[in-house]
Every structure is written in C-alpha cells, then in structure tokens.
PDB file of N, CA and C in Angstrom:
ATOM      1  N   UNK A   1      25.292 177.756 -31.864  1.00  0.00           N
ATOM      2  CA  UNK A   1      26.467 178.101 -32.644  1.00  0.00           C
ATOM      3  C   UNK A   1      27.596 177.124 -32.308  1.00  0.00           C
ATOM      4  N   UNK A   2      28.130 176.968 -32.915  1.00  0.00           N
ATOM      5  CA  UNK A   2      29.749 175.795 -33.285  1.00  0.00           C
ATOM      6  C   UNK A   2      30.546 176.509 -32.503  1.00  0.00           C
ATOM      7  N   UNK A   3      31.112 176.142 -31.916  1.00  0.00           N
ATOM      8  CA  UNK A   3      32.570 176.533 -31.173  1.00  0.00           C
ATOM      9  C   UNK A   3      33.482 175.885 -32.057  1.00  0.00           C
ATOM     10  N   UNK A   4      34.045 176.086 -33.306  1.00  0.00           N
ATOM     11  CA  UNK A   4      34.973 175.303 -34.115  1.00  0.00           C
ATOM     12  C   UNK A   4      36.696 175.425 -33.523  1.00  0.00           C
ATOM     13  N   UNK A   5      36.206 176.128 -32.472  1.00  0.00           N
ATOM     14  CA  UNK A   5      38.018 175.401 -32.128  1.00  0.00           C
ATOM     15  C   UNK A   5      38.193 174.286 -30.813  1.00  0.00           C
ATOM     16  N   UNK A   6      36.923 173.943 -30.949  1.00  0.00           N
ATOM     17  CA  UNK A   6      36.472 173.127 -29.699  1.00  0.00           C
ATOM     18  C   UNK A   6      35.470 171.551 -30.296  1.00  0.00           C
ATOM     19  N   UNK A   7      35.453 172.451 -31.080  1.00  0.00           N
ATOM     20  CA  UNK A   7      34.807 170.802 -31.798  1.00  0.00           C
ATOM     21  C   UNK A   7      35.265 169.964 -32.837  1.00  0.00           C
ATOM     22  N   UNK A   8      34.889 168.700 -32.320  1.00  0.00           N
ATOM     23  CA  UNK A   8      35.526 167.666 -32.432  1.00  0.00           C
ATOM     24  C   UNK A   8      34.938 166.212 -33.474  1.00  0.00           C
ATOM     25  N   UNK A   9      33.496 166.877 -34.149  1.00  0.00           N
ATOM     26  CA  UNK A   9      33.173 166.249 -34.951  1.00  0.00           C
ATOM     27  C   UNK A   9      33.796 165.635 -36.149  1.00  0.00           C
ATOM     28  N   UNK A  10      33.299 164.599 -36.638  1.00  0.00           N
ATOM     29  CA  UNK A  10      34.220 164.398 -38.085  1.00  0.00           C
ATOM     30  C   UNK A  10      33.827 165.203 -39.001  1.00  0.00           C
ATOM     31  N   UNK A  11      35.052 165.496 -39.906  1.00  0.00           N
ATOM     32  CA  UNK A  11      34.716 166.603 -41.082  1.00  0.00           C
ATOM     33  C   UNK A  11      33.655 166.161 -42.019  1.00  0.00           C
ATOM     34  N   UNK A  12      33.064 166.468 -43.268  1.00  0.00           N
ATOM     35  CA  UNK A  12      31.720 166.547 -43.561  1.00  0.00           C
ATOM     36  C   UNK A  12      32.530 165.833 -44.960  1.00  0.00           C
ATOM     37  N   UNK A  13      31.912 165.252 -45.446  1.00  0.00           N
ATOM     38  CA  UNK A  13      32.238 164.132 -46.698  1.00  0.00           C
ATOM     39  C   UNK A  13      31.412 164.918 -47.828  1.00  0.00           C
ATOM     40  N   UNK A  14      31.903 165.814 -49.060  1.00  0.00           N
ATOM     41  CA  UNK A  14      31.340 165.919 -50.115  1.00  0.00           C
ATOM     42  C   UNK A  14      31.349 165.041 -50.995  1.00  0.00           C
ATOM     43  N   UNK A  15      30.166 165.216 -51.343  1.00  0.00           N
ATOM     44  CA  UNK A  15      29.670 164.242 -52.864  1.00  0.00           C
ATOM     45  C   UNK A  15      30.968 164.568 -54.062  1.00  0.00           C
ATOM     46  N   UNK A  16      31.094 163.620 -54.461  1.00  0.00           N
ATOM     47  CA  UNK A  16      32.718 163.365 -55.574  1.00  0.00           C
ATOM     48  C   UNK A  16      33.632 163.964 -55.192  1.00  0.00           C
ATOM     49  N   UNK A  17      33.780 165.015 -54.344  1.00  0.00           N
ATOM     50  CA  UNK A  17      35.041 165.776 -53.957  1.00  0.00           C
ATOM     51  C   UNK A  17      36.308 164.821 -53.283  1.00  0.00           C
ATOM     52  N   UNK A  18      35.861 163.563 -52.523  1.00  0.00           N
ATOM     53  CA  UNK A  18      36.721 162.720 -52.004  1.00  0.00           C
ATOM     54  C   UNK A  18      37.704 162.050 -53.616  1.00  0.00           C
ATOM     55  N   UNK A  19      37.151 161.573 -54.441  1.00  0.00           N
ATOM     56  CA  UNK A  19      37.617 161.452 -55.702  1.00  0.00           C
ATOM     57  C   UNK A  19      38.942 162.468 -56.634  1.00  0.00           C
ATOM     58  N   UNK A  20      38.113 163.694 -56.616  1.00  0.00           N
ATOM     59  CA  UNK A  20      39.234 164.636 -57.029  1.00  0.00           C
ATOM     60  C   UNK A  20      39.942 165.217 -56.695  1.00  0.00           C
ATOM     61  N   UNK A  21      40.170 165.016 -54.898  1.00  0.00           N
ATOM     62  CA  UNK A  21      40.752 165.233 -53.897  1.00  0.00           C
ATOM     63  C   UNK A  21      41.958 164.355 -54.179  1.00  0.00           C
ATOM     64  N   UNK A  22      41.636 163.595 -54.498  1.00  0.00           N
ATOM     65  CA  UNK A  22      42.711 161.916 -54.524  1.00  0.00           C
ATOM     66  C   UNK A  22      44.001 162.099 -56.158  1.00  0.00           C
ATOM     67  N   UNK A  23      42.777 162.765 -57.517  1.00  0.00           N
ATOM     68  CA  UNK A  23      43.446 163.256 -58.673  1.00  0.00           C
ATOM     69  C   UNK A  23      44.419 164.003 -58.033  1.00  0.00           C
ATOM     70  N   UNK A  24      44.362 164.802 -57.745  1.00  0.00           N
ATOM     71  CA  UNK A  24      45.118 165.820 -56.947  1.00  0.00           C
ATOM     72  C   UNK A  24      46.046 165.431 -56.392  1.00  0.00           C
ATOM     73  N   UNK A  25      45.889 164.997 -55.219  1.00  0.00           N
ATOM     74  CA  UNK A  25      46.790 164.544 -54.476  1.00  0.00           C
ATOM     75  C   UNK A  25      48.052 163.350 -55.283  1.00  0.00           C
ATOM     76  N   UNK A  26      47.705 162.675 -56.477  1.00  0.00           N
ATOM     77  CA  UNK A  26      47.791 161.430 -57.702  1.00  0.00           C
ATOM     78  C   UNK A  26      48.893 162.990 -57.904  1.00  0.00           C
ATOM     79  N   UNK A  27      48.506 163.636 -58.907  1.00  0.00           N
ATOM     80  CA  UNK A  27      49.214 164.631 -59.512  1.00  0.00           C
ATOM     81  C   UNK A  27      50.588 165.342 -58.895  1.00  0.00           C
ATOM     82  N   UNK A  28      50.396 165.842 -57.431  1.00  0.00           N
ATOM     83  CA  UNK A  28      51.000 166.376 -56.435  1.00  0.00           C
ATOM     84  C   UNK A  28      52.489 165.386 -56.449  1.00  0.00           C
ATOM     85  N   UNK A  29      51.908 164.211 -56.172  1.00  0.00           N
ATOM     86  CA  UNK A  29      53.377 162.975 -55.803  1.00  0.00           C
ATOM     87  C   UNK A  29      53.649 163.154 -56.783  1.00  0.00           C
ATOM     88  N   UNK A  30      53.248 162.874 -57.995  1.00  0.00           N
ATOM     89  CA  UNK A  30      54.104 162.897 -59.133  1.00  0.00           C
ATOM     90  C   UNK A  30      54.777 164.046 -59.762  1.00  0.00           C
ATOM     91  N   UNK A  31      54.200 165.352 -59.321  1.00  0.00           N
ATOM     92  CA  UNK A  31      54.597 165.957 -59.470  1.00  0.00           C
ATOM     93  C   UNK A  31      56.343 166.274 -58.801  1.00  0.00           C
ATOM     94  N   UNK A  32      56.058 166.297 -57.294  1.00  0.00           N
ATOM     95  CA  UNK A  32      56.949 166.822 -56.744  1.00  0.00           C
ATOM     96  C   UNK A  32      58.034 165.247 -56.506  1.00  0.00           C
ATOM     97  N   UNK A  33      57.717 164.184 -57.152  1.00  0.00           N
ATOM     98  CA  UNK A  33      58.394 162.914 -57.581  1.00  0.00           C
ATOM     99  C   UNK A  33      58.310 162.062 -55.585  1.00  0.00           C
ATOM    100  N   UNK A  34      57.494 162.289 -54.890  1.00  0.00           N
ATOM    101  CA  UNK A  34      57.648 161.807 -53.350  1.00  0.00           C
ATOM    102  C   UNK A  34      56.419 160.378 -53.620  1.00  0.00           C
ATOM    103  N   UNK A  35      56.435 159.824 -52.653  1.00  0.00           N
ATOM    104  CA  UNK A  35      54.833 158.755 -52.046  1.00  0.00           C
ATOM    105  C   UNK A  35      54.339 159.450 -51.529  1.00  0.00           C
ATOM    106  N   UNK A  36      53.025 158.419 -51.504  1.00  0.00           N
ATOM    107  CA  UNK A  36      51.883 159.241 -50.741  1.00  0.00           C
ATOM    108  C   UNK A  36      52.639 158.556 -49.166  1.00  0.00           C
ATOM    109  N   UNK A  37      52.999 158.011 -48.981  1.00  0.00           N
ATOM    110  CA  UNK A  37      53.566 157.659 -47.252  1.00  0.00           C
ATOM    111  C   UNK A  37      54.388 159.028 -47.274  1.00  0.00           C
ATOM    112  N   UNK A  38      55.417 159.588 -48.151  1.00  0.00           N
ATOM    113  CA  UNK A  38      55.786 160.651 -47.486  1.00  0.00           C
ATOM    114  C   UNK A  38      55.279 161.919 -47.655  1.00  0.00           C
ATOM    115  N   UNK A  39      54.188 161.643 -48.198  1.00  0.00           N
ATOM    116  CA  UNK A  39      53.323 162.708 -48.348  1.00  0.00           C
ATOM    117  C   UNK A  39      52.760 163.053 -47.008  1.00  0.00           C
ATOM    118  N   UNK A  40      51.842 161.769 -46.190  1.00  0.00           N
ATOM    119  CA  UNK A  40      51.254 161.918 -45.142  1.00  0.00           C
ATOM    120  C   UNK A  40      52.090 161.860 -43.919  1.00  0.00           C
ATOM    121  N   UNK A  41      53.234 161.797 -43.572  1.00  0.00           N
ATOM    122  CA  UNK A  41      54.023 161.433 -43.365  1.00  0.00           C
ATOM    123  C   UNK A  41      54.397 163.075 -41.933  1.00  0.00           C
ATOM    124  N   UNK A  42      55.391 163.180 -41.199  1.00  0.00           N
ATOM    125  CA  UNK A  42      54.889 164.102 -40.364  1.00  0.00           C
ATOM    126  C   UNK A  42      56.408 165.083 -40.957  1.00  0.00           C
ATOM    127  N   UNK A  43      57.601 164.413 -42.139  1.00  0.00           N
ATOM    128  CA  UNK A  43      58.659 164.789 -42.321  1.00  0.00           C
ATOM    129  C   UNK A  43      58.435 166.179 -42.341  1.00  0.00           C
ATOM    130  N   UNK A  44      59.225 167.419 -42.552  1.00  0.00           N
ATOM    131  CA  UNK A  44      59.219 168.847 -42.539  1.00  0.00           C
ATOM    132  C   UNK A  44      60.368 168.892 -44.044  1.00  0.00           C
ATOM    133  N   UNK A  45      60.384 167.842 -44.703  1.00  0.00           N
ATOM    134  CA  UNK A  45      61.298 168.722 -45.511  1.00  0.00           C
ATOM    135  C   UNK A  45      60.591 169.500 -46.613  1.00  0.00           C
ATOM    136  N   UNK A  46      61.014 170.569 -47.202  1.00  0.00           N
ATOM    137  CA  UNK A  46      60.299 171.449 -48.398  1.00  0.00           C
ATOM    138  C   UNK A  46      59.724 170.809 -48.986  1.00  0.00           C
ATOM    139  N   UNK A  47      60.260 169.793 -50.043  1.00  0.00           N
ATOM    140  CA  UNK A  47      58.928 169.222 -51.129  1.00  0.00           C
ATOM    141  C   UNK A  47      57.432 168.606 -50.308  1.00  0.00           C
ATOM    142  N   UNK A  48      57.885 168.274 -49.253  1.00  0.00           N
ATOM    143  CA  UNK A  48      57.031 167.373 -48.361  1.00  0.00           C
ATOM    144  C   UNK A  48      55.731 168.233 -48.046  1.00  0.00           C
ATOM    145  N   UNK A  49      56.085 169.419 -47.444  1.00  0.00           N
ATOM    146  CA  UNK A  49      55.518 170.344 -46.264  1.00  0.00           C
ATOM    147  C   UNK A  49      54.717 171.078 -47.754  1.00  0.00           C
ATOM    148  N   UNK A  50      55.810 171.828 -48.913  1.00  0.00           N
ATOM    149  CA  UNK A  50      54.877 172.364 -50.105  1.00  0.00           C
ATOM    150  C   UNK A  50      53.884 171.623 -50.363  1.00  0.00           C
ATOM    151  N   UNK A  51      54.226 169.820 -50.972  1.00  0.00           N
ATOM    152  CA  UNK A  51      53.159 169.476 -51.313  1.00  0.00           C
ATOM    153  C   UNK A  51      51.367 169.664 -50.594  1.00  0.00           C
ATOM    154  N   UNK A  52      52.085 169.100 -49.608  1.00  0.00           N
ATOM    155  CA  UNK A  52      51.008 168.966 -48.469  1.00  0.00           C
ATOM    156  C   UNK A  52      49.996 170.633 -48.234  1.00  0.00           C
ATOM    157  N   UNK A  53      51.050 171.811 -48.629  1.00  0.00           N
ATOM    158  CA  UNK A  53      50.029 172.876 -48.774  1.00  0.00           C
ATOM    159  C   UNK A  53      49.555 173.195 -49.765  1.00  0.00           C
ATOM    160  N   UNK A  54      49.800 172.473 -50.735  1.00  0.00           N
ATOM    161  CA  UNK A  54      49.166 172.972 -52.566  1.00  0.00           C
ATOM    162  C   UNK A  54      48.223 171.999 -52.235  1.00  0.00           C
ATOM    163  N   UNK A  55      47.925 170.901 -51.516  1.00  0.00           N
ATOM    164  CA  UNK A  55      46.631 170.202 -51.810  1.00  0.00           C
ATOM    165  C   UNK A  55      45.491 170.462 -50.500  1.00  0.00           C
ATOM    166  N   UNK A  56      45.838 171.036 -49.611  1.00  0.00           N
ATOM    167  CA  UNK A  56      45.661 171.613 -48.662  1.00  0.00           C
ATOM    168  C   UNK A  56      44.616 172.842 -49.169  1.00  0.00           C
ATOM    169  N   UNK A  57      45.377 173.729 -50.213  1.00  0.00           N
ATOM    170  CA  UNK A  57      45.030 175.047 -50.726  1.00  0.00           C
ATOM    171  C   UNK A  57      44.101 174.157 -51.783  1.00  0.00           C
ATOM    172  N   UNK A  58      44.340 173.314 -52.732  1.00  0.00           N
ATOM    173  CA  UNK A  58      43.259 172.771 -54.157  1.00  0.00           C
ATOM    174  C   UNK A  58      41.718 172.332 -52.763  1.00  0.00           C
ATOM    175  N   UNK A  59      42.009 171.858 -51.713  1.00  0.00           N
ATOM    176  CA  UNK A  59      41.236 171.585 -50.692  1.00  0.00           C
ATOM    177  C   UNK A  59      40.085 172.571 -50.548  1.00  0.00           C
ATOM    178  N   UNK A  60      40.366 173.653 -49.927  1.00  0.00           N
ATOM    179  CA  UNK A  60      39.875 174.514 -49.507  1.00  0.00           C
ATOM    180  C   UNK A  60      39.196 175.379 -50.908  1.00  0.00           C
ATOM    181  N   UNK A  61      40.015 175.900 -51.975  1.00  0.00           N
ATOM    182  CA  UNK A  61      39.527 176.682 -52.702  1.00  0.00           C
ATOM    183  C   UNK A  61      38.981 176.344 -54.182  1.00  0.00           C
ATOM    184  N   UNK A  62      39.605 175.145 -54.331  1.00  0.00           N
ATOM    185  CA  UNK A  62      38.430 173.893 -55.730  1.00  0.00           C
ATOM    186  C   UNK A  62      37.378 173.544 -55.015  1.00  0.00           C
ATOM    187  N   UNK A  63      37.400 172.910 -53.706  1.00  0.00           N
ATOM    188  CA  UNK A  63      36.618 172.161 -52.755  1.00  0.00           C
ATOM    189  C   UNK A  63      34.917 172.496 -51.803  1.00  0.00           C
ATOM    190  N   UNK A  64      35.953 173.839 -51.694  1.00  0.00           N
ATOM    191  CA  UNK A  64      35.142 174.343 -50.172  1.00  0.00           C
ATOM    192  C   UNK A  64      35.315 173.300 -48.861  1.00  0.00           C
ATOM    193  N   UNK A  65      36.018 173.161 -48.873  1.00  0.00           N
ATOM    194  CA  UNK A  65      36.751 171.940 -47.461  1.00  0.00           C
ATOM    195  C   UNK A  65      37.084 173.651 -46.554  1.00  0.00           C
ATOM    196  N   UNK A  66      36.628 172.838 -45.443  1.00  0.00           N
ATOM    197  CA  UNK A  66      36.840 174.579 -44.154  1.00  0.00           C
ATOM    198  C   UNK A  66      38.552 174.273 -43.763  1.00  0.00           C
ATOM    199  N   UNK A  67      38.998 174.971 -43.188  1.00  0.00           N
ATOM    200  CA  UNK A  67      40.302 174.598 -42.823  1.00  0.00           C
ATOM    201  C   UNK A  67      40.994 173.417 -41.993  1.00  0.00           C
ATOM    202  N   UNK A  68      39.777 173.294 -41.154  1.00  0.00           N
ATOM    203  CA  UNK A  68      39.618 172.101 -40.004  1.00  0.00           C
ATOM    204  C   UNK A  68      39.514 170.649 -40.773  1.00  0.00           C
ATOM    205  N   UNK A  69      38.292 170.862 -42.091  1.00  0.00           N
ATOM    206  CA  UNK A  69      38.775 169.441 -43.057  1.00  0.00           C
ATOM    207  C   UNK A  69      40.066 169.543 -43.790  1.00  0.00           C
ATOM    208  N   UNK A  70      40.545 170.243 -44.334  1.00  0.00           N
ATOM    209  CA  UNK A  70      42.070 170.338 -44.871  1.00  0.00           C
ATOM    210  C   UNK A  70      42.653 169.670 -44.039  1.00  0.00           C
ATOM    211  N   UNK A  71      43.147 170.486 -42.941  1.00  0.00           N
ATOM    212  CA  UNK A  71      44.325 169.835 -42.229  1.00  0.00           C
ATOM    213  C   UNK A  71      44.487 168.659 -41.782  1.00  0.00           C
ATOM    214  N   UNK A  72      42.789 168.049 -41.241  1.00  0.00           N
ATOM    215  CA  UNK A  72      42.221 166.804 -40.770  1.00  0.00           C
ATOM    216  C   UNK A  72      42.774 165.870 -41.708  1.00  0.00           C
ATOM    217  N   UNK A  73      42.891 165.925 -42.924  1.00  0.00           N
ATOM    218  CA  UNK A  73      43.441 165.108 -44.131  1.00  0.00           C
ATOM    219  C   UNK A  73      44.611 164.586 -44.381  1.00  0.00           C
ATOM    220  N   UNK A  74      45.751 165.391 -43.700  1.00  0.00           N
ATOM    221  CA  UNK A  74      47.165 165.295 -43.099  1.00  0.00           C
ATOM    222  C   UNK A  74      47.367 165.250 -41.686  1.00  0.00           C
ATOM    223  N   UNK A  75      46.265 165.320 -40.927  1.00  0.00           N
ATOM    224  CA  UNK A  75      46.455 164.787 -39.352  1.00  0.00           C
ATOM    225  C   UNK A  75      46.943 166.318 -38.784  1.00  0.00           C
ATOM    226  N   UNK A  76      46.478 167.462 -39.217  1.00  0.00           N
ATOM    227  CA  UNK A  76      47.072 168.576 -38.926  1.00  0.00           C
ATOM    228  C   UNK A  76      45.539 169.585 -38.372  1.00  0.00           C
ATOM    229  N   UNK A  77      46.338 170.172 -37.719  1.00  0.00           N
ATOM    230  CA  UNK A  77      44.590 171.557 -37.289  1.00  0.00           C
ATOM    231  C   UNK A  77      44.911 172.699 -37.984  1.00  0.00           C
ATOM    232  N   UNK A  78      43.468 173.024 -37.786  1.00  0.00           N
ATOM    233  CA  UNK A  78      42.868 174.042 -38.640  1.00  0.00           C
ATOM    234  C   UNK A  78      44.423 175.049 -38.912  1.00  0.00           C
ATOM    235  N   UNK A  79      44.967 175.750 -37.718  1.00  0.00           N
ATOM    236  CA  UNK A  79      45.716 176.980 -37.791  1.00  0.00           C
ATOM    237  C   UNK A  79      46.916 176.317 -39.120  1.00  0.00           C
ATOM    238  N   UNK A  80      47.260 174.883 -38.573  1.00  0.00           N
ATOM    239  CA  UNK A  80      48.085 174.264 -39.574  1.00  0.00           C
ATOM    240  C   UNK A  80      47.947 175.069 -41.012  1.00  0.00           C
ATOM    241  N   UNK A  81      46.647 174.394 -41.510  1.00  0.00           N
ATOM    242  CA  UNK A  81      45.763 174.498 -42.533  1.00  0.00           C
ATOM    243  C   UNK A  81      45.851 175.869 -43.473  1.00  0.00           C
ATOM    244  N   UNK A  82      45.520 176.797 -42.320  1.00  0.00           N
ATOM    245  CA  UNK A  82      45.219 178.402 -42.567  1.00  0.00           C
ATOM    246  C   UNK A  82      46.544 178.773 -43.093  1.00  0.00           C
ATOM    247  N   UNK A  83      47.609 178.555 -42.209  1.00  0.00           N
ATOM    248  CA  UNK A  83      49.314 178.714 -42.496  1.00  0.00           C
ATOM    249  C   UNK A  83      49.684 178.577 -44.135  1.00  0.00           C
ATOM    250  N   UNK A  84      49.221 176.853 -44.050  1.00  0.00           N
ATOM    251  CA  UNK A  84      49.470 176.969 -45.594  1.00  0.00           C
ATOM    252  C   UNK A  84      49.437 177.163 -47.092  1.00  0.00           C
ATOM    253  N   UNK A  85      47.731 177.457 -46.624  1.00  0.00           N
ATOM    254  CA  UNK A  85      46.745 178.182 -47.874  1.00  0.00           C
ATOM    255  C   UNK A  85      47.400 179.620 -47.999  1.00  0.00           C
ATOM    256  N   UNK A  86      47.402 180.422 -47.249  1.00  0.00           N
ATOM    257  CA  UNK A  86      47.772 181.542 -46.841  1.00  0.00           C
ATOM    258  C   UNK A  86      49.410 181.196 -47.321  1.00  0.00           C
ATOM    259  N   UNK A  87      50.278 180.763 -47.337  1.00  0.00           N
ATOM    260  CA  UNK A  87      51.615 180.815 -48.096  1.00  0.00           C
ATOM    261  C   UNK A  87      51.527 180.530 -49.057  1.00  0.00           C
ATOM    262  N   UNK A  88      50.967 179.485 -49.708  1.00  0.00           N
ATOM    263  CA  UNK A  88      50.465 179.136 -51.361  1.00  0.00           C
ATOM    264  C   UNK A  88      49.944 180.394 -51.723  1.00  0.00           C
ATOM    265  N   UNK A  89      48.892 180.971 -51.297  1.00  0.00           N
ATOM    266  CA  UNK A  89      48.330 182.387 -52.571  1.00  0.00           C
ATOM    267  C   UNK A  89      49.724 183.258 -52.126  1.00  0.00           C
ATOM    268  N   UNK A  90      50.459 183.367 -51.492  1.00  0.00           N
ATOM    269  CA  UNK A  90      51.263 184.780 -51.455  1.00  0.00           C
ATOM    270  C   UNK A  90      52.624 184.547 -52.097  1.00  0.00           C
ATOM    271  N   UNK A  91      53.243 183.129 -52.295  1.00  0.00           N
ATOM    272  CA  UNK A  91      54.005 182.302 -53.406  1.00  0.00           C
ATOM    273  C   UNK A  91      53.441 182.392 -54.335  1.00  0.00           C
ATOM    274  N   UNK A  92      51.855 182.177 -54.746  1.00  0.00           N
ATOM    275  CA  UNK A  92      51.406 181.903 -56.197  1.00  0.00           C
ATOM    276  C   UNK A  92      51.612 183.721 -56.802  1.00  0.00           C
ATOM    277  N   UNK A  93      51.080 185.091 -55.346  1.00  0.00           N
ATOM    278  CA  UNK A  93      51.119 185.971 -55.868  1.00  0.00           C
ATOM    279  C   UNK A  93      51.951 186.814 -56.961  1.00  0.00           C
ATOM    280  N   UNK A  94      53.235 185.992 -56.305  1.00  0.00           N
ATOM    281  CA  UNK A  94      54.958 187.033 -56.495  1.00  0.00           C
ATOM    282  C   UNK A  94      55.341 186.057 -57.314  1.00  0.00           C
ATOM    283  N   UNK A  95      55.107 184.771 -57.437  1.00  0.00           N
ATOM    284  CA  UNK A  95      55.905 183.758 -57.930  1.00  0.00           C
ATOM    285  C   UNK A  95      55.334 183.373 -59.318  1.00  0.00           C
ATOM    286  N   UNK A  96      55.304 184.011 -60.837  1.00  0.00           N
ATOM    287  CA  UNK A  96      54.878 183.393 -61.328  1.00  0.00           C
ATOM    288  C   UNK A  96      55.092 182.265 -62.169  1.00  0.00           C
ATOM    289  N   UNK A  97      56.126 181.620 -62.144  1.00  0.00           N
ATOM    290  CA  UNK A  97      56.611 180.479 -62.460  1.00  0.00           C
ATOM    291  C   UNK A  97      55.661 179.551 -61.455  1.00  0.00           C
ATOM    292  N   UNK A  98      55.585 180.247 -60.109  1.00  0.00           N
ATOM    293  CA  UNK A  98      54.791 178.618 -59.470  1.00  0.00           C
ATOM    294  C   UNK A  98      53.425 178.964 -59.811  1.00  0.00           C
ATOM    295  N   UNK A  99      52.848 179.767 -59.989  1.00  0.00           N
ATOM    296  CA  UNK A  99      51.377 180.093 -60.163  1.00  0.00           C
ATOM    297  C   UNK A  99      50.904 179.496 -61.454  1.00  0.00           C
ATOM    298  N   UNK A 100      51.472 179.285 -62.411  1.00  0.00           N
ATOM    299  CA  UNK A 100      51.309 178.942 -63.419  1.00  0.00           C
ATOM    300  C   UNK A 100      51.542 177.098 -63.153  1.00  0.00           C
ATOM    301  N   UNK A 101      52.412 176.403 -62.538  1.00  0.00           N
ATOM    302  CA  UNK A 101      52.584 175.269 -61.918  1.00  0.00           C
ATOM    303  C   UNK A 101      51.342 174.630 -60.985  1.00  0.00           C
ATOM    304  N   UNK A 102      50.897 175.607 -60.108  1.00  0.00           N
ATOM    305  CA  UNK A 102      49.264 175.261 -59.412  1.00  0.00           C
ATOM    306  C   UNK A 102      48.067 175.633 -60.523  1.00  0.00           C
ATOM    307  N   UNK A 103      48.540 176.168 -61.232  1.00  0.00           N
ATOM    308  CA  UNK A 103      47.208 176.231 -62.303  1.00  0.00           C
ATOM    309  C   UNK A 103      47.386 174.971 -62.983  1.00  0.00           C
ATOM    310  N   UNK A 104      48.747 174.445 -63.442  1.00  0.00           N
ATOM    311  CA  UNK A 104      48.099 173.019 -64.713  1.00  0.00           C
ATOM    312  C   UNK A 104      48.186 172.166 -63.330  1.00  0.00           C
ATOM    313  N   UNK A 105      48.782 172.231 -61.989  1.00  0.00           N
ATOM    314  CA  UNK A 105      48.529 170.689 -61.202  1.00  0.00           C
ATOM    315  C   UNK A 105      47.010 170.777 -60.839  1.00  0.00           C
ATOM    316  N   UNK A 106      46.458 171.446 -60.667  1.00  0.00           N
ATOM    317  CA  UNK A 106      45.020 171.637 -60.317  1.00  0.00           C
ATOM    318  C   UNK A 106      44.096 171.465 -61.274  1.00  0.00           C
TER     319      UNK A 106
END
C-alpha cells in the first residue's frame, strides 16, 4: 500500500489530459486577464490564488488528477490542493453567477 503523504514519486502523465489541462489553464489567464508567470507564481493575491483553484478543481474533476497531481502543477501539496477544490464547489454551490462562469471556462 502507498503511504501518499510520504511519497514522493512523480505524478502519473495522462494520455491528452496534459493538452486540455493547458486549454484550460489558456482560458483561466484570459479569463481572469493575469500570465501564466503570475499564474505559477507563489503571489497570494485573489485573482491569482482563484485562478490557480478553478484549474486545480477542472484538474481533479474533468481530469481525475489525485490531489497530490493538482497541486504538484503549481508547486503546491496535496492539502494545498484539497483546500481549493473544496472552496471552488462551495463558491460554485451559493454562487451562481460563478458557477455558471466555471461551467463556460471549463
């Protein structure tokens, strides 16, 4: 069995998912008008930190990326990861102006 908070392997490369990972992420900057440098970037300001969890969340739940590849993608761990999927569905829940916003960026 995996000890996944202890291991240290590289995350697992899906077939075309690296591609529409990238649409996404393409969409995201333009969306929220930033670069991808301040996308990856370690800044904390709101557009920055949102973006980074709406593609984080298209990651995990378009994807099947585990949390540990999400975050790995922004240089962040798993709990990172979990944090921000987990604020995206509970924003997308109450919020429907943004829910409707992650439905056409996705």
């Amino acid at each position: 069995m995996v000890d996944y908070l202890t291991d240290n392997r590289k995350p697992r490369v899906r077939a075309n998912s690296e591609e529409l990972v990238e649409k996404i992420v393409k969409r995201v900057i333009v969306n929220y008008r930033i670069t991808k440098d301040e996308l990856l970037s370690k800044k904390r300001n709101r557009e920055f930190v949102e973006s980074r969890q709406i593609i984080m969340y298209a990651m995990r739940e378009k994807f099947g990326y585990t949390f540990r590849e999400a975050g790995a993608y922004f240089g962040k761990d798993h709990a990172t990861a979990l944090y921000g999927i987990k604020n995206i569905r509970n924003i997308m829940e109450t919020d429907k102006d943004f829910n409707q916003k992650i439905k056409e960026l996705l």
